[in-house]
Protein backbone atom coordinates (compact mmCIF):
# COMPACT_ATOMS: atom_id res chain seq x y z
CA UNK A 1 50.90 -56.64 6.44
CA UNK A 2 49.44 -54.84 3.15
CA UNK A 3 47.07 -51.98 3.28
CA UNK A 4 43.96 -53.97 2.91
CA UNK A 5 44.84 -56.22 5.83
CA UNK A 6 45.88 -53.04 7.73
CA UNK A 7 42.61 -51.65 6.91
CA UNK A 8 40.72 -54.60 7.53
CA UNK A 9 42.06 -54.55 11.21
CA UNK A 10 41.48 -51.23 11.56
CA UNK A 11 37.85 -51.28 10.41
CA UNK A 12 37.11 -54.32 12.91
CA UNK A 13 38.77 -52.28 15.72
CA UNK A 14 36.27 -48.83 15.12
CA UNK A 15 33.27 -51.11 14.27
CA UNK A 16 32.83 -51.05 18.50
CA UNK A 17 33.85 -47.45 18.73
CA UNK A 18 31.22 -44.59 19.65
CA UNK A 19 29.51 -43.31 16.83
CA UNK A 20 30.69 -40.28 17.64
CA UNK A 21 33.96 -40.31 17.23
CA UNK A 22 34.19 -43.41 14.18
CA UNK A 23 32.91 -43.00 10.74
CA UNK A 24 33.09 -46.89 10.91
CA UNK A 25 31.13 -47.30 13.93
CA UNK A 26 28.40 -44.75 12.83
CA UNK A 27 27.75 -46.79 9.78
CA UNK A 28 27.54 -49.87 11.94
CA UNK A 29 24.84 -48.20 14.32
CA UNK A 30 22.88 -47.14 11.38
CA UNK A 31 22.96 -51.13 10.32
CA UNK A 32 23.74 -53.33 6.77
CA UNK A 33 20.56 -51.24 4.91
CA UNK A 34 22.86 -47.95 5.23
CA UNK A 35 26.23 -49.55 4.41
CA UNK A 36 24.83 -51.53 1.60
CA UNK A 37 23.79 -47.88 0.59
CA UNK A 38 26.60 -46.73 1.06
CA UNK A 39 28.48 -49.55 -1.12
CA UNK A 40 25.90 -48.97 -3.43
CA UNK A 41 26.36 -44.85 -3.91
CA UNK A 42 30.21 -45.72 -3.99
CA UNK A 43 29.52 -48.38 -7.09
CA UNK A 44 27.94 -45.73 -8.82
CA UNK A 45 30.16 -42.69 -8.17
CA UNK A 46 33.26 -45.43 -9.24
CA UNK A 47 31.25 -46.38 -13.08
CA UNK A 48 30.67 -42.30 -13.53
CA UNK A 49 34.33 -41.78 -12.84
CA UNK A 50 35.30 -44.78 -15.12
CA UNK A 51 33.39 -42.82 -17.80
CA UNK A 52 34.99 -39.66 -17.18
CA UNK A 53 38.13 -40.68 -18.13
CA UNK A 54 39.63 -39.06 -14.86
CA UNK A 55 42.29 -42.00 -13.88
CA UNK A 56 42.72 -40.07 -10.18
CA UNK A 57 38.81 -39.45 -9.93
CA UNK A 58 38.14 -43.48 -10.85
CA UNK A 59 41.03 -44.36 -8.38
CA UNK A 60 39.73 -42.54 -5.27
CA UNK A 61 36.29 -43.74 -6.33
CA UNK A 62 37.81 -47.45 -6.35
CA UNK A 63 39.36 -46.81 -3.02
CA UNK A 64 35.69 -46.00 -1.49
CA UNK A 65 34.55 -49.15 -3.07
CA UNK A 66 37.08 -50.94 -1.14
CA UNK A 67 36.75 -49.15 2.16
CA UNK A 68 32.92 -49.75 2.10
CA UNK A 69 33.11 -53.53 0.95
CA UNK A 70 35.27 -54.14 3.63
CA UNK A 71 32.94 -52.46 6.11
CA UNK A 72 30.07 -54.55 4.22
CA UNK A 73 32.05 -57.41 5.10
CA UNK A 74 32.64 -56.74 8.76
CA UNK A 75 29.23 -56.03 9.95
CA UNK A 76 28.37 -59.69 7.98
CA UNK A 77 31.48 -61.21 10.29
CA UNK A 78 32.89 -62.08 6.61
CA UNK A 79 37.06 -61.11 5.63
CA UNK A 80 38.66 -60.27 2.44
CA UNK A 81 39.90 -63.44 3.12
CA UNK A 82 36.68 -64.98 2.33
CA UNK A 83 36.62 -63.38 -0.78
CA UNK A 84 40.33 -64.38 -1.93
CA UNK A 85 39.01 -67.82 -1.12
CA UNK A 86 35.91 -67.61 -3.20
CA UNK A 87 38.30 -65.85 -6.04
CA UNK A 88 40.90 -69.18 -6.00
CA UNK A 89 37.59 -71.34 -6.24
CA UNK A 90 37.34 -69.03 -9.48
CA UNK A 91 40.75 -69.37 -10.88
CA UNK A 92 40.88 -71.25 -14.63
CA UNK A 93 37.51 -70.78 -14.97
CA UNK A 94 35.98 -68.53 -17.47
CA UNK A 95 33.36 -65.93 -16.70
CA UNK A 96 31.05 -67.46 -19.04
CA UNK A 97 31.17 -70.78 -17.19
CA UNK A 98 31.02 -69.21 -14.02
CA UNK A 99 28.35 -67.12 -14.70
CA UNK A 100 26.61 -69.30 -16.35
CA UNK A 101 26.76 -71.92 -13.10
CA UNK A 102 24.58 -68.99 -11.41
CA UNK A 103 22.23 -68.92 -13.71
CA UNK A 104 23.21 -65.63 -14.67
CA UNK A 105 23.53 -64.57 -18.85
């Protein structure tokens, strides 16, 4: 098992945890407005770091990325899983294309 799944499982098994006593389950009390909040501050604090040019400051700020998707995830009943799959539908195609199939420029 790699860390992600490792932290995957442990994520799903604080998400019913007291609030009290689980970062995890506070977050999930507080509902998806506050983790998407949360995901969001963490995207933010991860492109300041990338612009610092601190490699361990960007890292750590990665690693909250991570952490907070996969909480993001959880409370939706969505896996990293899910996102490896949509990532293989992805493969061979260029971002241009793919972006351009959302209607995005």
């Amino acid at each position: 098992m790699d860390i992600l799944d490792h932290l995957e499982q442990v994520i799903a098994e604080r998400a019913t945890a007291s609030p009290d006593e689980s970062y995890v389950a506070r977050l999930n009390a507080k509902g998806m407005p506050v983790i998407a909040r949360k995901l969001g501050e963490e995207g933010v604090e991860a492109a300041v770091a990338a612009l610092s040019g601190d490699d361990a400051e960007l890292v750590g700020e990665a690693a909250d990325i991570v952490f907070h998707l996969l909480v993001a995830l959880q409370a939706r009943g969505l896996s990293m899983a899910d996102v490896k799959a949509e990532l293989e539908k992805r493969e061979g195609v260029s971002g241009l294309v793919e972006k351009a199939s959302r209607g995005e420029a």
